[in-house]
N, C-alpha and C. Protein backbone atom coordinates (compact mmCIF):
# COMPACT_ATOMS: atom_id res chain seq x y z
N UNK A 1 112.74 54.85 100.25
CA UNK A 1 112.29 56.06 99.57
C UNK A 1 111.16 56.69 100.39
N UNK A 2 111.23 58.12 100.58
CA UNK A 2 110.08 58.86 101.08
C UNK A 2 108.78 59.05 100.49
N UNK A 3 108.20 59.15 101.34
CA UNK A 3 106.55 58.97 100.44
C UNK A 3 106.08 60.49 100.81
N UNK A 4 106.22 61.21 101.82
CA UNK A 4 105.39 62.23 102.30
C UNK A 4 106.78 63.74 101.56
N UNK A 5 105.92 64.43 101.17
CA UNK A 5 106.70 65.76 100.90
C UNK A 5 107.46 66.56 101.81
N UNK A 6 109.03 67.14 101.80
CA UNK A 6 109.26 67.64 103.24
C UNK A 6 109.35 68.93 102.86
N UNK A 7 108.52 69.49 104.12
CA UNK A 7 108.40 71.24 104.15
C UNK A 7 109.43 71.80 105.28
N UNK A 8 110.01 72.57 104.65
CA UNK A 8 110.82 73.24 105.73
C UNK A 8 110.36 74.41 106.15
N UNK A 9 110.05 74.88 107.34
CA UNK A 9 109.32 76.28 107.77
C UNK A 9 110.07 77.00 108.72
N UNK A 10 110.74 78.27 108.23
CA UNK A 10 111.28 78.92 108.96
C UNK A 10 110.94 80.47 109.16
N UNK A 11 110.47 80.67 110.31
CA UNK A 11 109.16 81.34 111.21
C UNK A 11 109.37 81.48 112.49
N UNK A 12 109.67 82.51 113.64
CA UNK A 12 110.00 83.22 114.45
C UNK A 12 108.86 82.79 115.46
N UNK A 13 107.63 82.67 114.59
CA UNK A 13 106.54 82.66 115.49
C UNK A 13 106.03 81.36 116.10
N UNK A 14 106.20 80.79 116.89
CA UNK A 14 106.14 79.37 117.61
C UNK A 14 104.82 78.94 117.25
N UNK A 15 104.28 79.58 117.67
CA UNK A 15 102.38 79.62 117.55
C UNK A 15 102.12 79.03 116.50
N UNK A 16 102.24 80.18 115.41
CA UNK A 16 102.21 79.68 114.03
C UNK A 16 103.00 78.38 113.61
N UNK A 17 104.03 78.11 113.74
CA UNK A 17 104.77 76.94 113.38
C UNK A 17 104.12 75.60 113.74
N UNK A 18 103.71 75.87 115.25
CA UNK A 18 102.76 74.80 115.54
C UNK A 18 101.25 74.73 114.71
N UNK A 19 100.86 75.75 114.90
CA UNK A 19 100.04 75.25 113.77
C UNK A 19 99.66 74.74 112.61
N UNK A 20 100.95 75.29 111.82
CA UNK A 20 101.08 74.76 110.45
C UNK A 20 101.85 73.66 110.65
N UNK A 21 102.76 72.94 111.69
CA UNK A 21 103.04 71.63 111.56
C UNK A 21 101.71 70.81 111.76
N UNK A 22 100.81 71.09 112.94
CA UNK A 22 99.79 70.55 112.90
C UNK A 22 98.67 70.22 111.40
N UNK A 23 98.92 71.09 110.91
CA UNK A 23 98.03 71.27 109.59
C UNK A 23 98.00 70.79 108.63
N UNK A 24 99.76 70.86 108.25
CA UNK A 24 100.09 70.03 106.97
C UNK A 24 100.29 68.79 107.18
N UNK A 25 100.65 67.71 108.69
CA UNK A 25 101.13 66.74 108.80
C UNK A 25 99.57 66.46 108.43
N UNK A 26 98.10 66.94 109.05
CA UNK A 26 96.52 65.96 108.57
C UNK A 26 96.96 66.04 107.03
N UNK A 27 97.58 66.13 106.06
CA UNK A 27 97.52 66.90 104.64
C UNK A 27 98.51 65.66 104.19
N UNK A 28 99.11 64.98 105.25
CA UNK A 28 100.16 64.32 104.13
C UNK A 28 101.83 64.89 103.98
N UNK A 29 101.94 66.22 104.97
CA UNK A 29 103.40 66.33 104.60
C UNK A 29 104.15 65.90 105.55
N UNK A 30 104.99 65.84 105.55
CA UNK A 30 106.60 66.15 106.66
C UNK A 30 106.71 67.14 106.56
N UNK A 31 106.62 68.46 108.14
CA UNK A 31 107.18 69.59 108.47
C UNK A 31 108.15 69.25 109.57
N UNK A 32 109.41 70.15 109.21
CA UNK A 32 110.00 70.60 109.94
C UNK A 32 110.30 72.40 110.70
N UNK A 33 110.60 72.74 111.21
CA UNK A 33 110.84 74.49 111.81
C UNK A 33 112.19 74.59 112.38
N UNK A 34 112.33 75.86 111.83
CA UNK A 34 113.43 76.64 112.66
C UNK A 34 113.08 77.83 113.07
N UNK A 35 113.32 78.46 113.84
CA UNK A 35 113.13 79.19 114.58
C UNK A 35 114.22 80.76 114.01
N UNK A 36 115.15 80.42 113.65
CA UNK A 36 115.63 82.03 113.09
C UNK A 36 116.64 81.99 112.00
N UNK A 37 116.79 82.53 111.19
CA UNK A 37 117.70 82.88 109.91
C UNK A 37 118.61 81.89 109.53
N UNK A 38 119.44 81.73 110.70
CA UNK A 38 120.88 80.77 110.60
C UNK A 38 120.71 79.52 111.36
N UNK A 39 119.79 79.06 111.69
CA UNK A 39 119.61 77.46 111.84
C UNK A 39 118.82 76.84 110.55
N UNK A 40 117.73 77.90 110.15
CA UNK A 40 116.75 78.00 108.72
C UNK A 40 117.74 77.31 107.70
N UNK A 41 118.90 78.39 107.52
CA UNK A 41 119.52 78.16 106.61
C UNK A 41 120.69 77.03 106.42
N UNK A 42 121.07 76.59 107.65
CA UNK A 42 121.67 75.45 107.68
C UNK A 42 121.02 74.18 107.63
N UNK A 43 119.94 74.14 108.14
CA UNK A 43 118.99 73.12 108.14
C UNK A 43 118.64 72.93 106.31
N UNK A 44 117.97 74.22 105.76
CA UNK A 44 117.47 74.03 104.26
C UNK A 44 118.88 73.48 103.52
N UNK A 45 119.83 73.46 103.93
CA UNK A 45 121.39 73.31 103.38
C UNK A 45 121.66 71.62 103.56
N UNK A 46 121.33 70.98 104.61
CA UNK A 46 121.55 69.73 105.31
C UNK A 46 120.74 68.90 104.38
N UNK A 47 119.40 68.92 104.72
CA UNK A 47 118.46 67.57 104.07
C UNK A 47 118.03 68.31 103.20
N UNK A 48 117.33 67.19 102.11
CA UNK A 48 116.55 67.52 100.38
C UNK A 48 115.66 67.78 100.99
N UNK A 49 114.99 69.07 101.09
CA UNK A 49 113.47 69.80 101.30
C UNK A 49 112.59 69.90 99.86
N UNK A 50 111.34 69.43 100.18
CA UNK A 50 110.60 69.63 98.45
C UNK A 50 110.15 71.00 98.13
N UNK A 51 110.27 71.81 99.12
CA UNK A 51 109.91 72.97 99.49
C UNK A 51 110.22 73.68 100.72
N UNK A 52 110.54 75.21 101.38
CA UNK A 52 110.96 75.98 102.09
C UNK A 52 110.16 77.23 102.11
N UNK A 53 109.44 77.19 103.02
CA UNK A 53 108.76 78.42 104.02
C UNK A 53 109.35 79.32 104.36
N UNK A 54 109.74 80.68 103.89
CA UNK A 54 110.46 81.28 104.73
C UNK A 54 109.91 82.78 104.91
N UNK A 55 109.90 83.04 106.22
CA UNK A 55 109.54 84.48 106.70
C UNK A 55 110.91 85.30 106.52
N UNK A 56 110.77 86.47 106.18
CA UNK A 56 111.44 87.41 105.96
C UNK A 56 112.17 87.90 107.07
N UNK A 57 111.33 88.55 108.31
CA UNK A 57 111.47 89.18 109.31
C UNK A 57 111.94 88.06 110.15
N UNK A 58 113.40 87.78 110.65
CA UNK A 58 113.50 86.48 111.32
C UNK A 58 114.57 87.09 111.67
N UNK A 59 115.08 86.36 113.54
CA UNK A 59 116.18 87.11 114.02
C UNK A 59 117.41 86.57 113.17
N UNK A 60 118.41 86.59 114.01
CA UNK A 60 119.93 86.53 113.07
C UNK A 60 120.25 86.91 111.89
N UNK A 61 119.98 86.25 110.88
CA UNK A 61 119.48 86.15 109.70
C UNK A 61 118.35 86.57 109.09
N UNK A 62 117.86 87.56 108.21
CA UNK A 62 116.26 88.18 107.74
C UNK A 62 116.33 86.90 106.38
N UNK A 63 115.07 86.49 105.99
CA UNK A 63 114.85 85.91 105.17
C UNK A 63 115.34 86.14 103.66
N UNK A 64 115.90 87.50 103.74
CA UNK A 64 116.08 87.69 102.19
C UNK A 64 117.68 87.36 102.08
N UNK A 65 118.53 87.50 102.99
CA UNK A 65 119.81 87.43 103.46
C UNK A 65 119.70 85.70 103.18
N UNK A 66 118.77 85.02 104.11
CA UNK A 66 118.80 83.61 103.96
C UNK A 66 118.53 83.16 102.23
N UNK A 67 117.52 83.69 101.48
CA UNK A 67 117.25 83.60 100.48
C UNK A 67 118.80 83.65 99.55
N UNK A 68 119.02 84.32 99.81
CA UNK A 68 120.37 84.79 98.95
C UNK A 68 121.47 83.47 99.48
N UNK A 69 122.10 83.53 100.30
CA UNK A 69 122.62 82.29 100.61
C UNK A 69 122.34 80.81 99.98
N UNK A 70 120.80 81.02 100.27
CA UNK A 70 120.45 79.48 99.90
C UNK A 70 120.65 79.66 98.28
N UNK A 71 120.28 80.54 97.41
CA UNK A 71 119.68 80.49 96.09
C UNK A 71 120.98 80.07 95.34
N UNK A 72 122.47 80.43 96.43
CA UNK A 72 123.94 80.38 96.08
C UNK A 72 124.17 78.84 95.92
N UNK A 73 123.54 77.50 96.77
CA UNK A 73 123.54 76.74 96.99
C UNK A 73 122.72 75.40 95.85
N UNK A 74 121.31 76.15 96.28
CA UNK A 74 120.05 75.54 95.91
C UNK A 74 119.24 75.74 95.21
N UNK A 75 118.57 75.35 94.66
CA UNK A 75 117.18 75.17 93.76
C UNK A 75 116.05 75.40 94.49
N UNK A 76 115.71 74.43 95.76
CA UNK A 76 114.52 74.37 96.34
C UNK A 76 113.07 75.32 95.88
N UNK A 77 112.31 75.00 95.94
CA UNK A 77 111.53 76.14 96.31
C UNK A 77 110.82 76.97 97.10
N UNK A 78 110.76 78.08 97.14
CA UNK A 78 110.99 78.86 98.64
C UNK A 78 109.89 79.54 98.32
N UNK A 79 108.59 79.51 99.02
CA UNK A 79 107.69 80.60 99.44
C UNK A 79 107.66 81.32 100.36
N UNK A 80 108.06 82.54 100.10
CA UNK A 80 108.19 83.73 101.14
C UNK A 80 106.52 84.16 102.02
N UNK A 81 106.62 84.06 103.22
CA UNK A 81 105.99 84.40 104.04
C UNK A 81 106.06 85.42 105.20
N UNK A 82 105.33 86.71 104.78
CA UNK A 82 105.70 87.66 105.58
C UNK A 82 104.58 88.65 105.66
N UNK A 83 104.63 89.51 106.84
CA UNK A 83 103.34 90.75 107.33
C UNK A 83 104.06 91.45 106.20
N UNK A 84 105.25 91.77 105.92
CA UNK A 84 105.65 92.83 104.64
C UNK A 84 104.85 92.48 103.49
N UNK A 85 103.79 93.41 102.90
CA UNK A 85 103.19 93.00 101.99
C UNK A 85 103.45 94.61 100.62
N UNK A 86 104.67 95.17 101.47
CA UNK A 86 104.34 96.42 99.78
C UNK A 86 104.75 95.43 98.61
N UNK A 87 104.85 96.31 97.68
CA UNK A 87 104.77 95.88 96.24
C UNK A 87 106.66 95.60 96.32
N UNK A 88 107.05 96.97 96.93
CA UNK A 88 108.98 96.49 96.62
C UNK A 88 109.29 95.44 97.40
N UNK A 89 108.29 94.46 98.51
CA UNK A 89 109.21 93.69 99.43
C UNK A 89 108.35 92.35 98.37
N UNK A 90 107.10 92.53 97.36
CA UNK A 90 107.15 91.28 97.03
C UNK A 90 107.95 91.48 95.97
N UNK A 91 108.41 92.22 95.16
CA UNK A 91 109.36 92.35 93.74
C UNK A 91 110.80 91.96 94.27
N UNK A 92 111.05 92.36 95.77
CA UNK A 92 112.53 91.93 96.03
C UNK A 92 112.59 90.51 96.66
N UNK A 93 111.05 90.01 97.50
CA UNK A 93 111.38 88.74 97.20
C UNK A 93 111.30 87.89 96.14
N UNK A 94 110.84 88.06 95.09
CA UNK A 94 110.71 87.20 93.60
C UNK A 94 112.09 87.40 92.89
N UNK A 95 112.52 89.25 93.12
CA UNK A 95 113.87 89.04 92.09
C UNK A 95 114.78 88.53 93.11
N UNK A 96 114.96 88.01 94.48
CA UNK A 96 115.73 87.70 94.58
C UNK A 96 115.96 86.20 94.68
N UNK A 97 114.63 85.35 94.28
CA UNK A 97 114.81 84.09 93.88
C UNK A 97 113.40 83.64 94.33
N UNK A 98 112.69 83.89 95.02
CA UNK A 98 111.65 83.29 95.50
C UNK A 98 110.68 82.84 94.66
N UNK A 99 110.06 81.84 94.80
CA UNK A 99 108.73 81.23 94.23
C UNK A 99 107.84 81.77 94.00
N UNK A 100 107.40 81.99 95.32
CA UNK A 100 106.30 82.57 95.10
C UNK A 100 106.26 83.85 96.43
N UNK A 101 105.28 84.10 97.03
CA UNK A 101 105.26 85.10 98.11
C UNK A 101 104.14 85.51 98.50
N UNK A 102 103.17 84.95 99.76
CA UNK A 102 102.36 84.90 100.35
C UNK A 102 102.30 85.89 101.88
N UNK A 103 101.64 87.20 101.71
CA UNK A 103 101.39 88.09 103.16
C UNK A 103 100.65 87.45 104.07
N UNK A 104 101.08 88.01 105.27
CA UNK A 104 100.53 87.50 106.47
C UNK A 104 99.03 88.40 107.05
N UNK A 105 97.89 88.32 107.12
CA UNK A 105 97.72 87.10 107.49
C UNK A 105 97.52 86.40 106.46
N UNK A 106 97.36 84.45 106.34
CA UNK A 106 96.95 83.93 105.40
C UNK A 106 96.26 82.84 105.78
N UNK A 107 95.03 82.44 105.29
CA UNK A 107 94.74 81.00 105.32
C UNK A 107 95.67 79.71 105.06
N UNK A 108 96.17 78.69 105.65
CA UNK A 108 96.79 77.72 105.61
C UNK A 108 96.41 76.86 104.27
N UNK A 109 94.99 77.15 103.70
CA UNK A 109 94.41 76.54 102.35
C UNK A 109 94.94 76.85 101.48
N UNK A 110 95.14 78.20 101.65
CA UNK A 110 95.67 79.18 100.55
C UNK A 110 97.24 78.58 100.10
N UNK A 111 98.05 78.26 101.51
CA UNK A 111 99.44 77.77 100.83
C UNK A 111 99.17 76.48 100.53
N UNK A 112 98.29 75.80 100.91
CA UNK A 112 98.37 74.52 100.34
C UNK A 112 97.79 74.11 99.03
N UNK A 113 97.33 75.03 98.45
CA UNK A 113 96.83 75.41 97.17
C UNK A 113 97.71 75.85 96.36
N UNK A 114 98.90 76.93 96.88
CA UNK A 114 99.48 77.77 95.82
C UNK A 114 100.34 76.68 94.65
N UNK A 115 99.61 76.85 93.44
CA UNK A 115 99.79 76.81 92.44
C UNK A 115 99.45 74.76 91.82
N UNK A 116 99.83 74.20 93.22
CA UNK A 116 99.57 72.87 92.70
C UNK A 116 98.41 72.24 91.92
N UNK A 117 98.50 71.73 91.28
CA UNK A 117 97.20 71.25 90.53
C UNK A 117 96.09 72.21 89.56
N UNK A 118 96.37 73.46 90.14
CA UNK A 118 95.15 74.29 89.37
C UNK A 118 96.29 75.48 88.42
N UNK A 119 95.25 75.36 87.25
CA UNK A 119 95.64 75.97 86.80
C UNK A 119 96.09 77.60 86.64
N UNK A 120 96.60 78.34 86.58
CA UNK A 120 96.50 79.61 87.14
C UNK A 120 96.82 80.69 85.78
N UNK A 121 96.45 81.46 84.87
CA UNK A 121 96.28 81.90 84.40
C UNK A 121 97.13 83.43 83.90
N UNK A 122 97.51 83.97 82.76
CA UNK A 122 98.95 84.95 82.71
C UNK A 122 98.28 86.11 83.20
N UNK A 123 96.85 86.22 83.31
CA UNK A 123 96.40 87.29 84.27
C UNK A 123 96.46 87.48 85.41
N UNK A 124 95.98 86.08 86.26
CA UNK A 124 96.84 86.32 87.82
C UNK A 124 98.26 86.29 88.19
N UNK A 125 98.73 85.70 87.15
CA UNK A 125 100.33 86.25 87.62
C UNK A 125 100.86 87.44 87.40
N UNK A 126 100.30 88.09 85.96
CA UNK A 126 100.55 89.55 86.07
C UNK A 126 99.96 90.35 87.16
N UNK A 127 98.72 90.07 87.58
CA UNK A 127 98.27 90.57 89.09
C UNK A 127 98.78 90.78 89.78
N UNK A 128 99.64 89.90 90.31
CA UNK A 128 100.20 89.26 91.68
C UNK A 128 101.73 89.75 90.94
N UNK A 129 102.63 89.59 90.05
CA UNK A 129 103.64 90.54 89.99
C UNK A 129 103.73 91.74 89.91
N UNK A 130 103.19 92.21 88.70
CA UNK A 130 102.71 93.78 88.14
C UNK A 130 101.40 94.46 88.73
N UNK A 131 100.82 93.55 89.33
CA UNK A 131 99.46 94.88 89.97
C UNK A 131 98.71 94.76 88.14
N UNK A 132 98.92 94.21 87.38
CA UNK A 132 98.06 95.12 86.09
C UNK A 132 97.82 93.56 85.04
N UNK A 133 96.84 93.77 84.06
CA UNK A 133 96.74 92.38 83.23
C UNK A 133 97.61 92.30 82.65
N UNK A 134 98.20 91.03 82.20
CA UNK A 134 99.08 91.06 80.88
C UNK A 134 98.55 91.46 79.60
N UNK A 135 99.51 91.42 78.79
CA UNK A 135 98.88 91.99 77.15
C UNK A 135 99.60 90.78 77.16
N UNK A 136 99.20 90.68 75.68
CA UNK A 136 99.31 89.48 74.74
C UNK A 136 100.64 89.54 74.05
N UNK A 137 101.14 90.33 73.74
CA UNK A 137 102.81 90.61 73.49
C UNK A 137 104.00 90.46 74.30
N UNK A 138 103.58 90.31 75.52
CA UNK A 138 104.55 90.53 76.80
C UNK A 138 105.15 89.13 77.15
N UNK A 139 106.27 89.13 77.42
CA UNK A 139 107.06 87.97 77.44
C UNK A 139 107.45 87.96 78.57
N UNK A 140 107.48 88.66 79.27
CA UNK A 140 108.36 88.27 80.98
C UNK A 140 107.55 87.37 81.62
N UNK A 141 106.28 87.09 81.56
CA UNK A 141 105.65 85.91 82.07
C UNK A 141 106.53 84.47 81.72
N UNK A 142 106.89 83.89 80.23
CA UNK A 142 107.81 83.16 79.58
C UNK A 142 108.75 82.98 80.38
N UNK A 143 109.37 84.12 80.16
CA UNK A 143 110.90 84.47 80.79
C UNK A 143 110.99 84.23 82.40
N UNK A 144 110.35 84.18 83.28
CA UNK A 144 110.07 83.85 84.58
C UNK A 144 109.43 81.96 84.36
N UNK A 145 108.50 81.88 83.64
CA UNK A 145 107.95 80.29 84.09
C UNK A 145 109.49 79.12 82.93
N UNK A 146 109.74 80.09 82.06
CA UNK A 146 111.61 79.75 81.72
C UNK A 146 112.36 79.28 82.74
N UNK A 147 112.91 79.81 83.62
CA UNK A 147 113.48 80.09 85.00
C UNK A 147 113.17 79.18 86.09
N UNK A 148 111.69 78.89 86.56
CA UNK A 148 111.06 77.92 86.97
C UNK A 148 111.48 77.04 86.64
N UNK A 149 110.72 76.50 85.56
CA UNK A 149 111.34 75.24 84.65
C UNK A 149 112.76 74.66 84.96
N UNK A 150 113.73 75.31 84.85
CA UNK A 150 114.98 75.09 85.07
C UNK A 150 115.39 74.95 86.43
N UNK A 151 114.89 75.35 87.15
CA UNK A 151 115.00 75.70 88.71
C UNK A 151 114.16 74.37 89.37
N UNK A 152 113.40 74.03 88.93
CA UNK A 152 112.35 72.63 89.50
C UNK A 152 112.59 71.63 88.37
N UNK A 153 113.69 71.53 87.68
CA UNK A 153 113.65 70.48 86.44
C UNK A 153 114.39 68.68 87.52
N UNK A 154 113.92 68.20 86.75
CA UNK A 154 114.24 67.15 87.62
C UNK A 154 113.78 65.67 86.42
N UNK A 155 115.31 65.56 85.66
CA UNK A 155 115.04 64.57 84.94
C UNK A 155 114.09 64.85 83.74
N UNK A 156 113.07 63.88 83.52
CA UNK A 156 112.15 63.90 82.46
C UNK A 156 110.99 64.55 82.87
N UNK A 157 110.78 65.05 84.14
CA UNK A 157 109.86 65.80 85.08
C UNK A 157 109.47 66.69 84.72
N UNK A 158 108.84 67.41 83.92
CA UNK A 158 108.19 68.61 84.15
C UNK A 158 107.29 69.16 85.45
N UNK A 159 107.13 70.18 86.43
CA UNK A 159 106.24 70.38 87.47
C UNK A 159 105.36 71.57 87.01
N UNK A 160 106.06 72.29 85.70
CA UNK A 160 105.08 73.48 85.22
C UNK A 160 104.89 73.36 84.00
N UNK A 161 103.50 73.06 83.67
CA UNK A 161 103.11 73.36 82.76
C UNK A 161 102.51 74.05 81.47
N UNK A 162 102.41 74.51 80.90
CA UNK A 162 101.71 75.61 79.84
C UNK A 162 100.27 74.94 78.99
N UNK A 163 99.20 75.46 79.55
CA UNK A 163 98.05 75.54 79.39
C UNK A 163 97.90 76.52 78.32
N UNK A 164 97.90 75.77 76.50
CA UNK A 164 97.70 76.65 75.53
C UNK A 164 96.20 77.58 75.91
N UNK A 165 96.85 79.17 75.47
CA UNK A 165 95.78 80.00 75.92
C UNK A 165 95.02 80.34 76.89
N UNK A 166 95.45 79.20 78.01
CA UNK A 166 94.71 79.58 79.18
C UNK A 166 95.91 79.74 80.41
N UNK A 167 97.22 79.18 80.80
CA UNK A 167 97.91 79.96 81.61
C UNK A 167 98.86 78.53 81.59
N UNK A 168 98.99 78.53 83.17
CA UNK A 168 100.46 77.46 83.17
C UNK A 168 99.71 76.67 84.98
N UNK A 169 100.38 75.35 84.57
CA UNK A 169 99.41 74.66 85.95
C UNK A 169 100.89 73.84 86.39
N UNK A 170 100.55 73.62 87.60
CA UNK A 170 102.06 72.99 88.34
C UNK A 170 101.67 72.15 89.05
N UNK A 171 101.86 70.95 88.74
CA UNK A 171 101.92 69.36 88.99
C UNK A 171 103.12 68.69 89.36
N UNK A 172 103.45 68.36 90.65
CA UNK A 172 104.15 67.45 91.60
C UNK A 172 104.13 66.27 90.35
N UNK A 173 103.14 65.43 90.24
CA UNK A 173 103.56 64.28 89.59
C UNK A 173 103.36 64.40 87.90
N UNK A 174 103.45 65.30 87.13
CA UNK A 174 103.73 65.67 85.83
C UNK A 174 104.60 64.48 85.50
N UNK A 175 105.02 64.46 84.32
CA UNK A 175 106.35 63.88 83.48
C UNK A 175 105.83 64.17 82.14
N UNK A 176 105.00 64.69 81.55
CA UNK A 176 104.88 65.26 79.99
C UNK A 176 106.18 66.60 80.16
N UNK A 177 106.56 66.07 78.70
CA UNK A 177 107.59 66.78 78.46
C UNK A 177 107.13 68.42 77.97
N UNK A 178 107.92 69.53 77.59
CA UNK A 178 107.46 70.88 77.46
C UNK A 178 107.70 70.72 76.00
């Protein structure tokens, strides 16, 4: 059995790849890289990844093309990584399956933070989807960490949780039930 988490990173930019293999392996993970669309996507297809990096802008294959493929396949979870930062390229990477979605440039803390362990609140996610706070009536927050749930379910596992009144926190080693 594996002990270390495997990241799959698929990223055009060598530089970067090296760096973030360098980064996450001090951290405890297994990275792997591909280099463009259609090795990305055969590779995320081959071995159980605990997670998938993927840049948008990538030759052969563009990340959202790969996204779509994989989402036909897989569950994984896929944080989109890209200089595209309007509002329609993060709404088309979320509706088209993505996790989450992180612009370039970014601190390497920052992804190794996103969402694990801390709690995160229905105001920053309305932020970070809608640009605007949630109201207290609004259900598509539900209806999306719904989706999640089902998409990262694994057995008696829960990985997202709901923080009465204060938001929803996502834990790798959870097992309280929802």
């Amino acid at each position: 059995m594996r002990s270390a988490a495997q990241i799959l990173l698929v990223d055009d930019d060598s530089e970067l790849c090296a760096l973030m293999t360098d980064f996450f392996s001090r951290h405890g993970f297994e990275i792997e890289t591909a280099h463009d669309g259609r090795g990305g996507l055969a590779r995320a297809l081959e071995a159980g990844f605990d997670l998938i990096i993927l840049d948008v802008m990538l030759p052969v294959l563009d990340g959202f093309e790969v996204l779509a493929q994989l989402r036909r396949r897989s569950a994984v979870p896929v944080i989109m990584l890209t200089a595209r930062t309007g509002q329609e390229d993060r709404i088309a990477g979320l509706d088209a399956g993505a996790d989450d979605y992180l612009p370039k440039p970014f601190g390497p803390e920052e992804l190794l933070a996103r969402s694990s362990g801390r709690i995160v609140s229905r105001d920053e996610l309305a932020a970070a989807l809608y640009q605007r706070e949630s109201t207290p009536h609004e259900r598509s927050l539900d209806v999306h960490m719904s989706h999640l749930r089902k998409k990262l379910a694994s057995g008696e596992r829960t990985l997202i949780r709901t923080v009465r009144g204060v938001g929803y926190l996502f834990s790798a080693g959870s097992s309280e039930a929802e």
